[in-house]
Every structure is written in structure tokens, then in C-alpha cells.
C-alpha atoms as a PDB file:
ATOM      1  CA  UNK A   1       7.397  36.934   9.371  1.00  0.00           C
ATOM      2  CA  UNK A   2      11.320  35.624   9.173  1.00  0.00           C
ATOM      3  CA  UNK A   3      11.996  32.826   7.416  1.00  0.00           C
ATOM      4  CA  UNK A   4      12.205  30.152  10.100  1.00  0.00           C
ATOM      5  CA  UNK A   5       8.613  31.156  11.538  1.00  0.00           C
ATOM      6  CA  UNK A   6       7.669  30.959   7.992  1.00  0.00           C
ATOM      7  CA  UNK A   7       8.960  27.171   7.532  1.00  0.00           C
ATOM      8  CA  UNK A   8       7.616  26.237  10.953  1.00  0.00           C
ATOM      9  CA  UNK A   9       3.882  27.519   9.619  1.00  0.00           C
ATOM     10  CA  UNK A  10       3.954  25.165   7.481  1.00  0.00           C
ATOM     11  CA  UNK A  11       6.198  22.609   8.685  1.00  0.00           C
ATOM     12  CA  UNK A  12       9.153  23.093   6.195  1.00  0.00           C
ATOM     13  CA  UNK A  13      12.330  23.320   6.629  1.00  0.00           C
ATOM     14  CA  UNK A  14      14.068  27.120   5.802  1.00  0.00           C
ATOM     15  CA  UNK A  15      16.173  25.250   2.652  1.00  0.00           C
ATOM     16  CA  UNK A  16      12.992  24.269   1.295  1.00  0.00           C
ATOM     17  CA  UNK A  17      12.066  27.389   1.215  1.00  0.00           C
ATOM     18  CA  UNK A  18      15.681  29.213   0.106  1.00  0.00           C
ATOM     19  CA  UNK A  19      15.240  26.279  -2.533  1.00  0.00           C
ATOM     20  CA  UNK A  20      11.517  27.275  -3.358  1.00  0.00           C
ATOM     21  CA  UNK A  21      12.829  31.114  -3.734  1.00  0.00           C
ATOM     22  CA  UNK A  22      15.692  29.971  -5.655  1.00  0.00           C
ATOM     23  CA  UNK A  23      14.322  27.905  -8.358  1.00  0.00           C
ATOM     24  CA  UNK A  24      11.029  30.052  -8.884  1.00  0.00           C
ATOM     25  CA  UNK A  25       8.324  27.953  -7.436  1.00  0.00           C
ATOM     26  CA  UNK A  26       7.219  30.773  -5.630  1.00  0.00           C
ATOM     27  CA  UNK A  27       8.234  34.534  -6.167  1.00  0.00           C
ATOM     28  CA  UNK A  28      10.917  36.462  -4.719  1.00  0.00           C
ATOM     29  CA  UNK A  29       9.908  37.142  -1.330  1.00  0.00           C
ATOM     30  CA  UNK A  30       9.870  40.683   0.057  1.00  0.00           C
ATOM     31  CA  UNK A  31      13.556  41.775   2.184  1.00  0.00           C
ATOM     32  CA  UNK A  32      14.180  43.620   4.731  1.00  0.00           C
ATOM     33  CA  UNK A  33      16.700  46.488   5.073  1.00  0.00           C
ATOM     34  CA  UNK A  34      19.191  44.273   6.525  1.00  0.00           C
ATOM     35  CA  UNK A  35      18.864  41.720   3.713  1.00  0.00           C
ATOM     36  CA  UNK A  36      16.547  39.440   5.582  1.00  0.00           C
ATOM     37  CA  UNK A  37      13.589  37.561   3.793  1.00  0.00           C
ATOM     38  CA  UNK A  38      10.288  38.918   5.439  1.00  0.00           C
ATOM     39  CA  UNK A  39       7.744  36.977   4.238  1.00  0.00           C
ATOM     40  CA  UNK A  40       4.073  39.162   3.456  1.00  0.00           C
ATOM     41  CA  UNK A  41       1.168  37.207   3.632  1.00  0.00           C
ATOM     42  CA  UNK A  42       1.342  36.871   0.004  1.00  0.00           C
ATOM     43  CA  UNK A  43       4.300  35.409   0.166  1.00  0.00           C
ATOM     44  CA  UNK A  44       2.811  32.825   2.543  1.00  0.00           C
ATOM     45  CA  UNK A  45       0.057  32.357   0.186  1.00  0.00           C
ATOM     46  CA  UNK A  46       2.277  31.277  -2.205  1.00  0.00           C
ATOM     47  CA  UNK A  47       4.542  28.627   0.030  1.00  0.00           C
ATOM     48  CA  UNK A  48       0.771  27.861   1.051  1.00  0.00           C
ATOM     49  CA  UNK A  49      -0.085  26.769  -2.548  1.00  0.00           C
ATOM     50  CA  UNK A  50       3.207  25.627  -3.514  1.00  0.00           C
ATOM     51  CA  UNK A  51       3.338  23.152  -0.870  1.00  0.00           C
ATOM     52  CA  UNK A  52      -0.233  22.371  -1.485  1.00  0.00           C
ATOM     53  CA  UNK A  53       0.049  21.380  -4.889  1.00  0.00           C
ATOM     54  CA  UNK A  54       3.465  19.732  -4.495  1.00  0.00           C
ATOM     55  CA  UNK A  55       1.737  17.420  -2.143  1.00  0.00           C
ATOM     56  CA  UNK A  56      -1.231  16.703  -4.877  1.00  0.00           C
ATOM     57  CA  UNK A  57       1.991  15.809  -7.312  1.00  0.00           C
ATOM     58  CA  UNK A  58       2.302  19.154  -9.107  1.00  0.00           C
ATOM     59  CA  UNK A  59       5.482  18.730 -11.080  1.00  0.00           C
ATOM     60  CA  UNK A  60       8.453  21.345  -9.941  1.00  0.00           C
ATOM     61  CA  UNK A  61       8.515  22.504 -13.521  1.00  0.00           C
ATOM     62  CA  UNK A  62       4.912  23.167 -13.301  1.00  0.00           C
ATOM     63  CA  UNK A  63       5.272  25.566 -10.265  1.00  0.00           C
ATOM     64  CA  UNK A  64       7.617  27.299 -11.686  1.00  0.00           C
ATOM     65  CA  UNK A  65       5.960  27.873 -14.851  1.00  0.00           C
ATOM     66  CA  UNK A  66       2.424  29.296 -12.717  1.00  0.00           C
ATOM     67  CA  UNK A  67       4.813  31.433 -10.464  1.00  0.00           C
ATOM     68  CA  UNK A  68       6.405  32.921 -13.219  1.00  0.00           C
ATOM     69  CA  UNK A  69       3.031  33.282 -15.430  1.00  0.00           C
ATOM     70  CA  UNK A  70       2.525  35.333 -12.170  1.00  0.00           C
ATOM     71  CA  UNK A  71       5.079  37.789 -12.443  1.00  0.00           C
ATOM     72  CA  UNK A  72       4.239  38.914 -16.559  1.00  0.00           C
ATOM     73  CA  UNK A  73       0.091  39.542 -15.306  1.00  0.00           C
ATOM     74  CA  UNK A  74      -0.195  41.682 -18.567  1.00  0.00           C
ATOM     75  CA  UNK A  75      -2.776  40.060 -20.784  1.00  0.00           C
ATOM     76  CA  UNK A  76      -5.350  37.977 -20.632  1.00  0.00           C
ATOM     77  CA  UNK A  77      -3.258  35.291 -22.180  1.00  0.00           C
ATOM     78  CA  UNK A  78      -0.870  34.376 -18.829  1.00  0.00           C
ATOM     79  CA  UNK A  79      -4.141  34.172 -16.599  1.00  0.00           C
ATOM     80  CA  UNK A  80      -5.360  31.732 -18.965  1.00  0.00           C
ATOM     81  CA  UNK A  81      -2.292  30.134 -19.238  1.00  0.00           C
ATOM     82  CA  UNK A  82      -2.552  29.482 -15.244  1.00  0.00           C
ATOM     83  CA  UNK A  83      -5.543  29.389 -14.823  1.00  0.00           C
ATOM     84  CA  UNK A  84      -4.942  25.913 -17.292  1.00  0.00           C
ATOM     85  CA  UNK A  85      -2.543  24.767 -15.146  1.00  0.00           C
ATOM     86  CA  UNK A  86      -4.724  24.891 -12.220  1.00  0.00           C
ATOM     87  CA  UNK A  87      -7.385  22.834 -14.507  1.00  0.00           C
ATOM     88  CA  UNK A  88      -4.840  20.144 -15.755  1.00  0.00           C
ATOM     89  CA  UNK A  89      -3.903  19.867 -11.892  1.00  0.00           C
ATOM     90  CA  UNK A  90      -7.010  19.371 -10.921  1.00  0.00           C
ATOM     91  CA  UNK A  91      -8.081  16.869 -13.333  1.00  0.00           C
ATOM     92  CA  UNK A  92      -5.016  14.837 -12.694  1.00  0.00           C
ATOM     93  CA  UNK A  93      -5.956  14.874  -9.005  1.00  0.00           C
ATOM     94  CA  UNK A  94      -9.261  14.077 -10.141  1.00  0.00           C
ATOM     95  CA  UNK A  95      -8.058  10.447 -11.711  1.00  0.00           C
ATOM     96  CA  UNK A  96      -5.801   9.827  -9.407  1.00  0.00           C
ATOM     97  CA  UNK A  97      -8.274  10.293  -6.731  1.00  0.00           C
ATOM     98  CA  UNK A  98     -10.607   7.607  -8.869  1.00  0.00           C
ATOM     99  CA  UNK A  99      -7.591   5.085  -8.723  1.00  0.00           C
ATOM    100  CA  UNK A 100      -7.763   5.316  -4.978  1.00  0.00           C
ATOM    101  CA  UNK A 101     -10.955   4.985  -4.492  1.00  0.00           C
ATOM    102  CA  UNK A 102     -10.998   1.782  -6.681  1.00  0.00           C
ATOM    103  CA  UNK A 103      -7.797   0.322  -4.882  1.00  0.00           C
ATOM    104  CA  UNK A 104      -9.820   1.056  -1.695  1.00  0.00           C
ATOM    105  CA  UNK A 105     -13.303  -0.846  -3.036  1.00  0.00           C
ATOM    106  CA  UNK A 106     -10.493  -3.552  -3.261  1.00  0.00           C
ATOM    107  CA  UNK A 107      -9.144  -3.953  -0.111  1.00  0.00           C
ATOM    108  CA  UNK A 108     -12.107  -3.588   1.392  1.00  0.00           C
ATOM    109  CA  UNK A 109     -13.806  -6.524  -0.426  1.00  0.00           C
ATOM    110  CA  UNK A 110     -10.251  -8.635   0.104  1.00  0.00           C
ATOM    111  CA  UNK A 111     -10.570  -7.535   3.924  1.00  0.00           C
ATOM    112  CA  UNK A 112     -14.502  -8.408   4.151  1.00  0.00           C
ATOM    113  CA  UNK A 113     -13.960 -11.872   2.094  1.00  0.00           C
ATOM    114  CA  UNK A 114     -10.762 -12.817   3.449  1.00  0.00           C
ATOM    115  CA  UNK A 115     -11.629 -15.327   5.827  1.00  0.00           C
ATOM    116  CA  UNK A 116     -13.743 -16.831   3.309  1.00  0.00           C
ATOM    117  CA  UNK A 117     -11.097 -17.100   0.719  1.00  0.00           C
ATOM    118  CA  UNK A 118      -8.786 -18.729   3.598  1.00  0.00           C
ATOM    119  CA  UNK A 119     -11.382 -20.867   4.651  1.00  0.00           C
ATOM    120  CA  UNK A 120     -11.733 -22.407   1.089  1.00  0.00           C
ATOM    121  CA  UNK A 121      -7.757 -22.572   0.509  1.00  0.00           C
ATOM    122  CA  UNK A 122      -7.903 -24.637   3.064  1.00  0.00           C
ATOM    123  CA  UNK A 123     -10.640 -26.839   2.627  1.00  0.00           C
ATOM    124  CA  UNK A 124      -8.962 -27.523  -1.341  1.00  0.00           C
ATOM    125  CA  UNK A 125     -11.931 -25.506  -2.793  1.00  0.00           C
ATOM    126  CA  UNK A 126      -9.606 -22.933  -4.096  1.00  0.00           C
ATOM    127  CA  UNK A 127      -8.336 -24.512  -7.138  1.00  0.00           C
ATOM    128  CA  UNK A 128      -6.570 -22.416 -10.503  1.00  0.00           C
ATOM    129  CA  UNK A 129      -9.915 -23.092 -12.532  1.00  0.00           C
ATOM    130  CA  UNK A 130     -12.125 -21.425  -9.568  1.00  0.00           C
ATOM    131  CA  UNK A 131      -9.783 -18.792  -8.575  1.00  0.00           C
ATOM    132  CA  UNK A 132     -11.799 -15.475  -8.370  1.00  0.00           C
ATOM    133  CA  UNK A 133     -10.530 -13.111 -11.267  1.00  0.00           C
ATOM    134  CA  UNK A 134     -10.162  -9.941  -9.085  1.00  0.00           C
ATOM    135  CA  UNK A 135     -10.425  -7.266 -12.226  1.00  0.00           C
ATOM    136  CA  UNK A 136     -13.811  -8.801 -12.945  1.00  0.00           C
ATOM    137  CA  UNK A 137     -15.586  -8.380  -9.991  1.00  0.00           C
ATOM    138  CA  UNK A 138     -17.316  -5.051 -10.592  1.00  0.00           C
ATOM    139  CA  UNK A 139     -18.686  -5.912 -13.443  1.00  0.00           C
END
């Protein structure tokens, strides 16, 4: 697959991918005889992951380090080493899926009480010494 089918797949432009190539976020990807990138289905794998995990907030730096852990595959060592990348990933995708789901409880409960709290503005019931402390609400 050339290059621009290859961005289009997964809806990236080809200078993200040049870039990609370039930096070592993914390996070189196969060429043809005229020069051409032809991308393998392992080399989509990779854009697949690398785009993937950029999304989830994978650093740059960290790519680069897993795609070029990828290239030494001699010892144990370097598949530990990424497979440890993939862990710390995951568990930082892990909290920050927590904080989301807590900022969602939130609006939720602003959204269901919100007329309420309106409703008492209004009426002069919402005064600083009976203002709901948000942060304690869950407990």
C-alpha cells in the first residue's frame, strides 16, 4: 500500500507519517524499487499502534523508545523493556480514565441538581455558609 492510501486508512496525513518514519516512532517502512514507501501490513500495524497510543497520550519519546526496543529483539531484556512501556501506558490510561469518570459523576449530579441549586439562588437560600462543598459530596 503507497503512502497516501496508507494515511487515508487511518486518516493521517502522508507528513505525519514521513514525520513518524523520520523520527522513529515507527520503523523504517519497506521501499520499493523505485524508492517508494510500500507499506506491509506490519508496517500498518505499527502506524496502527502508534496512532493508537498517541491518541491515549503516549509521549513521542516513548514511541520512539518501544519502536526502537523493536529493532535490537535480541534478549529477553528489550521485550521486557517494552513490554513495561506498554504496562506504564496502560496504567496511566488507567488513572486518567478514573479522573474522567469522576469529572463525569460531577456533571451529572450538577446537571440532575441544577435546577434545584437555581431555584434556591433565587429564593436567597443559597447563602456562603450553606453553599454545597462539591469535593465532599461522595463521601
Amino acid at each position: 500500500m503507497n503512502i497516501k492510501k496508507a494515511a487515508e486508512l487511518f486518516d493521517l496525513t502522508t507528513d505525519t507519517l514521513r514525520y513518524y518514519e523520520r523520527v522513529g516512532v515507527i520503523p523504517p517502512v519497506t521501499r520499493n524499487e523505485s524508492g517508494y514507501r510500500e507499506y506491509t501490513t506490519r508496517d500498518l500495524n505499527w502506524v496502527y499502534l502508534a496512532k493508537s497510543l498517541r491518541n491515549a497520550g503516549l509521549s513521542i519519546e516513548s514511541l520512539i523508545e518501544f519502536a526502537q526496543l523493536s529493532q535490537l529483539r535480541e534478549t529477553q531484556n528489550v521485550e521486557d523493556a517494552q513490554k513495561q512501556i506498554l504496562a506504564d501506558q496502560l496504567e496511566e490510561l488507567d488513572a486518567k480514565m478514573a479522573e474522567i469518570k469522576d469529572v463525569r459523576e460531577l456533571l451529572i449530579y450538577k446537571i440532575e441538581t441544577y435546577d434545584q441549586h437555581i431555584a434556591q439562588f433565587k429564593e436567597g437560600n443559597m447563602t456562603p455558609d450553606k453553599i454545597e462543598k462539591l469535593w465532599e459530596r461522595k463521601k
